[in-house]
N, C-alpha and C. Protein backbone atom coordinates (compact mmCIF):
# COMPACT_ATOMS: atom_id res chain seq x y z
N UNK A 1 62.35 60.44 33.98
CA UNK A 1 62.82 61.37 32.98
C UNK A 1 61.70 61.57 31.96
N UNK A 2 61.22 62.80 31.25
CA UNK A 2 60.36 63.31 30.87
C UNK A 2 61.31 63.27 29.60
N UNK A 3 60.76 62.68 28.12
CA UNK A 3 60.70 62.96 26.56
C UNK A 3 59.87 64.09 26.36
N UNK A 4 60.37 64.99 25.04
CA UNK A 4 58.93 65.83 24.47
C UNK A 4 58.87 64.65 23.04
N UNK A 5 57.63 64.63 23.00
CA UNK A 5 56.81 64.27 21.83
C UNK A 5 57.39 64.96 20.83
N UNK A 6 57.78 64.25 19.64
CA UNK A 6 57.84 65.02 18.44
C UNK A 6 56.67 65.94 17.96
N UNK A 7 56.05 65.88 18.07
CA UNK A 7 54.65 66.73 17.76
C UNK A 7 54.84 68.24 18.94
N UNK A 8 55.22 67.68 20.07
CA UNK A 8 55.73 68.99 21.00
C UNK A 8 56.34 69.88 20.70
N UNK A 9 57.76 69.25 20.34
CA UNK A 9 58.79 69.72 19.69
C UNK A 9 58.50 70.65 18.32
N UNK A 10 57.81 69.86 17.65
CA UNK A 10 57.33 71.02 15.87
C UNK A 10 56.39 71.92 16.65
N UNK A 11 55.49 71.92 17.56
CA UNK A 11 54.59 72.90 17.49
C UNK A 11 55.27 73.80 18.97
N UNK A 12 56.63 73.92 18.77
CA UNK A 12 57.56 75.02 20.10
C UNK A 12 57.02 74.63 21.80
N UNK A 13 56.63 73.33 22.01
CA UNK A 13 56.31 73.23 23.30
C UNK A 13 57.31 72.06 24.01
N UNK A 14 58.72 72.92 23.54
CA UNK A 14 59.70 71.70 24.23
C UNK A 14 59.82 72.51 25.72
N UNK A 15 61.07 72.19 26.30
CA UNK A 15 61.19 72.78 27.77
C UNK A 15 61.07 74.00 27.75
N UNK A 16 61.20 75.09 27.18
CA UNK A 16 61.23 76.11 27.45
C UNK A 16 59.76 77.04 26.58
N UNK A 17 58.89 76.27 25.58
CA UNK A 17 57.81 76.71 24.94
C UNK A 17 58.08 77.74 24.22
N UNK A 18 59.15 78.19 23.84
CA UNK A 18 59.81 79.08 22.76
C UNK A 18 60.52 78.79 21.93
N UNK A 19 61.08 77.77 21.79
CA UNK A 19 62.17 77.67 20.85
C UNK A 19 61.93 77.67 19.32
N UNK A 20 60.51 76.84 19.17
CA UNK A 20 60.61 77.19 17.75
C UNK A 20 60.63 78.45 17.25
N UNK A 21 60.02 79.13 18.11
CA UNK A 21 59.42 80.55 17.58
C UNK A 21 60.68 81.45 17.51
N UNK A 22 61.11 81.20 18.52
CA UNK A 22 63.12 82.09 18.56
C UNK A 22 63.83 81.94 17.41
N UNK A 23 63.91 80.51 17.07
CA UNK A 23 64.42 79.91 15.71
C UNK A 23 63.71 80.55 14.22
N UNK A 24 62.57 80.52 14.59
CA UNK A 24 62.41 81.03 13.51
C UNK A 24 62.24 83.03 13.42
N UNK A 25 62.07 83.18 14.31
CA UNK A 25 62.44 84.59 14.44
C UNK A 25 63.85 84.96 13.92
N UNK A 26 65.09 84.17 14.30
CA UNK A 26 66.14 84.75 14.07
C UNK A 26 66.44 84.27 12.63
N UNK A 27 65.72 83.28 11.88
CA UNK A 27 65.99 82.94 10.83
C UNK A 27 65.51 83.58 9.61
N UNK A 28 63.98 84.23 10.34
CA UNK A 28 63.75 85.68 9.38
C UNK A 28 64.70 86.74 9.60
N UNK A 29 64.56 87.03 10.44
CA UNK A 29 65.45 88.30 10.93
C UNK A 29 66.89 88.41 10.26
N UNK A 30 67.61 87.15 10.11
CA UNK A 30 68.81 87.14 9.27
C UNK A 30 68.44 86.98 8.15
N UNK A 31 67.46 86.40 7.36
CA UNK A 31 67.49 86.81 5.71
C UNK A 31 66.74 88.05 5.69
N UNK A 32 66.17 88.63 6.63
CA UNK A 32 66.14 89.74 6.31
C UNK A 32 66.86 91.11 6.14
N UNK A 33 67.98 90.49 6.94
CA UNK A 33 69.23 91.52 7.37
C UNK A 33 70.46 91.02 5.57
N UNK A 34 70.52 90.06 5.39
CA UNK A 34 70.88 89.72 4.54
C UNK A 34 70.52 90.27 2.94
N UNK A 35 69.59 90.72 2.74
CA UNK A 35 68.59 91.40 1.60
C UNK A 35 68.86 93.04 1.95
N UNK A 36 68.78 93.04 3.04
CA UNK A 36 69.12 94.34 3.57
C UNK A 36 70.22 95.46 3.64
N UNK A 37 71.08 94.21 3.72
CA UNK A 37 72.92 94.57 3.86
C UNK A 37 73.32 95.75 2.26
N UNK A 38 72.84 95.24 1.40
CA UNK A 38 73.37 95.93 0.51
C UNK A 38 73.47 97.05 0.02
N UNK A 39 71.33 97.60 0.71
CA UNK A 39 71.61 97.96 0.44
C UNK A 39 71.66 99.30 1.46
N UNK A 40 72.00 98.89 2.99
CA UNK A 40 72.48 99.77 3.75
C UNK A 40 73.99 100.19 2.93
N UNK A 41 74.66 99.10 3.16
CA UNK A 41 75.99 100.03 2.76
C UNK A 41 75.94 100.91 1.64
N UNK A 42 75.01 100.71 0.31
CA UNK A 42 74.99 101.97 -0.71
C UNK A 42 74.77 103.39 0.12
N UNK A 43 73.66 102.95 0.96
CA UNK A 43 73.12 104.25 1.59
C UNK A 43 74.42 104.88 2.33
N UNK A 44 74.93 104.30 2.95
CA UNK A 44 76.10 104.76 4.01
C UNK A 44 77.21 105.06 3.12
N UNK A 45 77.64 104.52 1.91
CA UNK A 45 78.76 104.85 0.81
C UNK A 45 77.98 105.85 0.30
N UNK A 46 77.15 106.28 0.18
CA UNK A 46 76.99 107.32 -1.22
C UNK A 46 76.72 108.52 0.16
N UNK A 47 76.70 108.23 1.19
CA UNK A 47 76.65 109.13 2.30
C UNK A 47 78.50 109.91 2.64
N UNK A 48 78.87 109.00 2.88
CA UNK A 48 80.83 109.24 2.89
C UNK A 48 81.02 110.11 1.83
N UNK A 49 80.30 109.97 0.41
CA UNK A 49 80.73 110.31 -0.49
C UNK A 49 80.63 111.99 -0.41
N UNK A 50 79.80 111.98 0.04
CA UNK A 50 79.23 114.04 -0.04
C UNK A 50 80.00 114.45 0.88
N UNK A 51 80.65 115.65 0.17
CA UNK A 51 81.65 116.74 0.84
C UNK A 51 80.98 117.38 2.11
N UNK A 52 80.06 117.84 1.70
CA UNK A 52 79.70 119.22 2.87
C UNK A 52 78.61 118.77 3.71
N UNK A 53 78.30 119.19 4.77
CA UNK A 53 77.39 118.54 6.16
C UNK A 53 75.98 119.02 5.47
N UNK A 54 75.86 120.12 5.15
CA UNK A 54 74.24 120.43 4.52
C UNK A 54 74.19 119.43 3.46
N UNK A 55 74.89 118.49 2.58
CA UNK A 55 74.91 117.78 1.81
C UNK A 55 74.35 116.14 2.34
N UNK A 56 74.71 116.12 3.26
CA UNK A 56 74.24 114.73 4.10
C UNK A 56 73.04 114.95 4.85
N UNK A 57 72.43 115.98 5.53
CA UNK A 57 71.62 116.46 6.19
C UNK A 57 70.56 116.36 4.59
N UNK A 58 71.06 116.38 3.88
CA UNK A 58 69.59 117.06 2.32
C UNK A 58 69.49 115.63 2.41
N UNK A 59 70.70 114.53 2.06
CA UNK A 59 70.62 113.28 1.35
C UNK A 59 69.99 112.52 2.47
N UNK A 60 69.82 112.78 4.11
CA UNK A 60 68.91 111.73 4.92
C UNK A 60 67.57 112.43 5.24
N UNK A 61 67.68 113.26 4.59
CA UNK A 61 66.03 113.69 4.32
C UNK A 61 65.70 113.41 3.43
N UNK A 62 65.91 112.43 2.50
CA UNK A 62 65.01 111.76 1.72
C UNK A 62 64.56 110.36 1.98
N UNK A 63 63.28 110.33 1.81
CA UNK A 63 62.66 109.03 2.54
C UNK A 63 63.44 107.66 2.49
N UNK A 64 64.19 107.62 1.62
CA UNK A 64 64.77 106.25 0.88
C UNK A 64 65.95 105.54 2.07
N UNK A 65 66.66 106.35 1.27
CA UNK A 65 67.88 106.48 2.86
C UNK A 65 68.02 106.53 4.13
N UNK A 66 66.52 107.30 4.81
CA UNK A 66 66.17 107.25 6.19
C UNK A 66 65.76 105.98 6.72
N UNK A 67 64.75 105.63 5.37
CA UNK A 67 63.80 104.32 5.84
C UNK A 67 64.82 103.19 5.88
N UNK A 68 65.88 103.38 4.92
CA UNK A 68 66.67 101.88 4.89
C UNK A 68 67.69 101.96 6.09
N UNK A 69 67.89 102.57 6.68
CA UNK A 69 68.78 102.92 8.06
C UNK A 69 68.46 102.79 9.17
N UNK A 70 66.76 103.36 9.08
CA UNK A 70 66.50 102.93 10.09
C UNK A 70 65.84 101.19 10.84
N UNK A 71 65.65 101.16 9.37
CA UNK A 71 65.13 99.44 9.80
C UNK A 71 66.27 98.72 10.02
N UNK A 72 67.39 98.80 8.81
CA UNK A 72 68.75 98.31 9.27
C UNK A 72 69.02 98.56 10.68
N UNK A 73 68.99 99.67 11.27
CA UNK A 73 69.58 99.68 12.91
C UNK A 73 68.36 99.06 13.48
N UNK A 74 66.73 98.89 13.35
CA UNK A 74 66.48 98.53 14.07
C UNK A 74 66.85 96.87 14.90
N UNK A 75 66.17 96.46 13.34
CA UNK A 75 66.27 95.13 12.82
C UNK A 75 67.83 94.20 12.99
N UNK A 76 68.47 95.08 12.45
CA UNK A 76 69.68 94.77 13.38
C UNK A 76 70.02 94.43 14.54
N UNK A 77 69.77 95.30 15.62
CA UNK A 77 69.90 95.60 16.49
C UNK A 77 68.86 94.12 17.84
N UNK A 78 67.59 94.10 17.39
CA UNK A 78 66.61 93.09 17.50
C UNK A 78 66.76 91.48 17.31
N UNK A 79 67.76 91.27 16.14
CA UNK A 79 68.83 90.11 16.29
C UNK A 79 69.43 90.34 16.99
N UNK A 80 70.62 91.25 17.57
CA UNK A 80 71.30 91.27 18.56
C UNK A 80 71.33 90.54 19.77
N UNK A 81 69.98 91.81 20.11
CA UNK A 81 69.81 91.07 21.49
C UNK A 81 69.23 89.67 21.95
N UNK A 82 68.64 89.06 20.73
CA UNK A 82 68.12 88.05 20.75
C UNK A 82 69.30 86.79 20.88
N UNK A 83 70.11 87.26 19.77
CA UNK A 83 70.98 86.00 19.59
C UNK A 83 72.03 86.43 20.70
N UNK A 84 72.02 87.44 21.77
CA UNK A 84 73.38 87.34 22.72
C UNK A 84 72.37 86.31 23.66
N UNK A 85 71.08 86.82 23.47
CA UNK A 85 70.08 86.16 24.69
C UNK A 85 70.46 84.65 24.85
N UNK A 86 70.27 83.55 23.63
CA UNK A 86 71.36 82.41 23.71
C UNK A 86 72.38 82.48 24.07
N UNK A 87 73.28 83.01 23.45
CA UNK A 87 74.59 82.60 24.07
C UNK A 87 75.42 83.11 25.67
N UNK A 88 74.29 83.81 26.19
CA UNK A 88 74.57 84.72 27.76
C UNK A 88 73.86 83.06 28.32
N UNK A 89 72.59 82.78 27.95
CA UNK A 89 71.63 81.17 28.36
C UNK A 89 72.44 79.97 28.53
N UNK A 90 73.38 79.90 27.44
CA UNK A 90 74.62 79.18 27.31
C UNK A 90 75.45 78.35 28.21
N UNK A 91 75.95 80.19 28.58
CA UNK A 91 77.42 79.96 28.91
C UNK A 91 77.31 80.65 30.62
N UNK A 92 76.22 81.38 30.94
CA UNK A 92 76.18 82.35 32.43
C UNK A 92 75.64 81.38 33.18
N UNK A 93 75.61 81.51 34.71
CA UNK A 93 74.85 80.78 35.35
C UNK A 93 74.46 81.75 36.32
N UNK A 94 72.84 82.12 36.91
CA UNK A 94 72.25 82.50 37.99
C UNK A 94 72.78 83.84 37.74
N UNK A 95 73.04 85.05 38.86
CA UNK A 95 73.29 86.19 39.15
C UNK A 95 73.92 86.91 37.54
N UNK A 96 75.26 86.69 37.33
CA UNK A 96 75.81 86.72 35.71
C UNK A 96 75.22 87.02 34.62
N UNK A 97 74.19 85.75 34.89
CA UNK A 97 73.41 85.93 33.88
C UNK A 97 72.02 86.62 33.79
N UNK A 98 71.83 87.14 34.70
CA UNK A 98 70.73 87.92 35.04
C UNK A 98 71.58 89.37 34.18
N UNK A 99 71.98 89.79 35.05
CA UNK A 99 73.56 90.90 35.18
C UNK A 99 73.50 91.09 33.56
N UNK A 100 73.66 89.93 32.57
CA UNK A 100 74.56 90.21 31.03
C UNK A 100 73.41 90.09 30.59
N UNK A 101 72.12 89.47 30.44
CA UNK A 101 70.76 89.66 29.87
C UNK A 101 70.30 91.13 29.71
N UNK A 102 70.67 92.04 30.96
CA UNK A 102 69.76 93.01 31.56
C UNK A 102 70.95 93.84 30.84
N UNK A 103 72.21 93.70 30.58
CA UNK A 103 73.35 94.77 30.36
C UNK A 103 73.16 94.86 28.44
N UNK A 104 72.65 93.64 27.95
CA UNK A 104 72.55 93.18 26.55
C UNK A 104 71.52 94.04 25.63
N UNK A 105 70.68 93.57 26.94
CA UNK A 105 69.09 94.32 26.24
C UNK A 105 69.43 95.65 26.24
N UNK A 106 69.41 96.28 27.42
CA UNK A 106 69.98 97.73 27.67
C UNK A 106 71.12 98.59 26.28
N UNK A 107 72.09 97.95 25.69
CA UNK A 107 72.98 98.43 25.35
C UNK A 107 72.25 97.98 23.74
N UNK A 108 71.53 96.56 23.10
CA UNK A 108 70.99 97.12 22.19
C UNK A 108 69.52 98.08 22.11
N UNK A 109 68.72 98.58 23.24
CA UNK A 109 67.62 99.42 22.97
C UNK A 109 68.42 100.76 22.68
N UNK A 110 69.18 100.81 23.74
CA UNK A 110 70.19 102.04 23.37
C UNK A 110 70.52 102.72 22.05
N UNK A 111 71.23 101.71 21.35
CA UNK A 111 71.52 101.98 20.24
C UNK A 111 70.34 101.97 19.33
N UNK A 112 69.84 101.44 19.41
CA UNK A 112 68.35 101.43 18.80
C UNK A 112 67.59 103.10 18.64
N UNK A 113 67.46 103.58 20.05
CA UNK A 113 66.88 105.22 20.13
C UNK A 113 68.38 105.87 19.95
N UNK A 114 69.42 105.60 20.09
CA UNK A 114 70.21 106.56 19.51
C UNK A 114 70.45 106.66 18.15
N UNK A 115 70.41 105.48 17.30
CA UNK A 115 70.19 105.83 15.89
C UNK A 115 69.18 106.42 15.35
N UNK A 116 68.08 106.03 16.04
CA UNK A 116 67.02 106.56 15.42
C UNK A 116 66.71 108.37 15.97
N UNK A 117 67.15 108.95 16.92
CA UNK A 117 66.99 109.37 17.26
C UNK A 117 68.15 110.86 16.37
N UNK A 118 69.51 110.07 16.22
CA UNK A 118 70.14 110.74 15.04
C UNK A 118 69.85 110.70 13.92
N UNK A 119 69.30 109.74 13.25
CA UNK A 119 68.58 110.24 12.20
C UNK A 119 67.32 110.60 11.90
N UNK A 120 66.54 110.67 13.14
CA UNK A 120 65.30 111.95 12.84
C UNK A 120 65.61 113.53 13.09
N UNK A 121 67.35 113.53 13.65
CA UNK A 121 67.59 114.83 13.77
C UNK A 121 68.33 115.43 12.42
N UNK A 122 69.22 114.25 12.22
CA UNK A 122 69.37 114.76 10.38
C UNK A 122 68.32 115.11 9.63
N UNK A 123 67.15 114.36 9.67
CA UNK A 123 65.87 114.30 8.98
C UNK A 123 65.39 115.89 9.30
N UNK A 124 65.28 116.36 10.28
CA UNK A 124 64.63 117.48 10.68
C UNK A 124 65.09 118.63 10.99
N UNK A 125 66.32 118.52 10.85
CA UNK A 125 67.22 119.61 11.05
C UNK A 125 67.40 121.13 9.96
N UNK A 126 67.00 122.06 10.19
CA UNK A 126 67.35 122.73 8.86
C UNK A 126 68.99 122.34 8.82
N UNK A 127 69.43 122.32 6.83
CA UNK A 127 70.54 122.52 6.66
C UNK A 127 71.30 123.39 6.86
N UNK A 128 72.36 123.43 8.18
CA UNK A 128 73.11 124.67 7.90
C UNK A 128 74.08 123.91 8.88
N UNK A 129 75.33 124.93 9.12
CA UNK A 129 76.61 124.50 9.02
C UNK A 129 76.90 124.21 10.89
């Protein structure tokens, strides 16, 4: 039976040679989503708030609102697939888990170019009805 060295272990070269780096990926990635949160939802509340469609189309053409939406969905989205990536590692075995890796990734890139992809069309859209 094979130990990793503590020294292995801090510098991410346990069995799989990723883990620290995953760990700490998702541990930025959530305080970053965390700092973030607030102030997506202003953006998305003061968005609900405007009556008329040329009114939302003006308000995500401004840099502020676009930029914070879109990193929110990205960034979002980039935890996602990361942290289903554990728990599919988990709990799947062989074929399954091939199957829910490949269905995971897929469904967050997805959303990924479909947000972004709706809001470069708000962004670029003339306003009209």
């Amino acid at each position: 039976m094979r130990y990793v060295t503590p020294r292995k272990a801090a510098v991410g070269m346990g069995a799989s040679h990723t883990g620290t780096q995953h760990h700490w990926w998702m541990t930025v990635s959530s305080v970053a989503l965390a700092v973030l949160t607030p102030s997506f939802l202003m953006v998305i509340g003061t968005a609900l708030q405007l009556p008329e469609r040329a009114e939302i189309m003006a308000y995500f053409s401004r840099p502020y609102p676009a930029i914070v939406v879109a990193i929110f969905m990205t960034l979002g989205m980039l935890h996602f697939i990361k942290g289903t990536r554990i728990m599919i590692d988990d709990y799947l075995d062989h074929t399954a888990r091939k199957a829910a890796l490949i269905a995971a990734a897929i469904f967050g890139w997805a959303v990924i170019a479909m947000s972004l992809f709706a809001l470069a069309r708000l962004m670029l859209a003339p306003a009209q009805l």
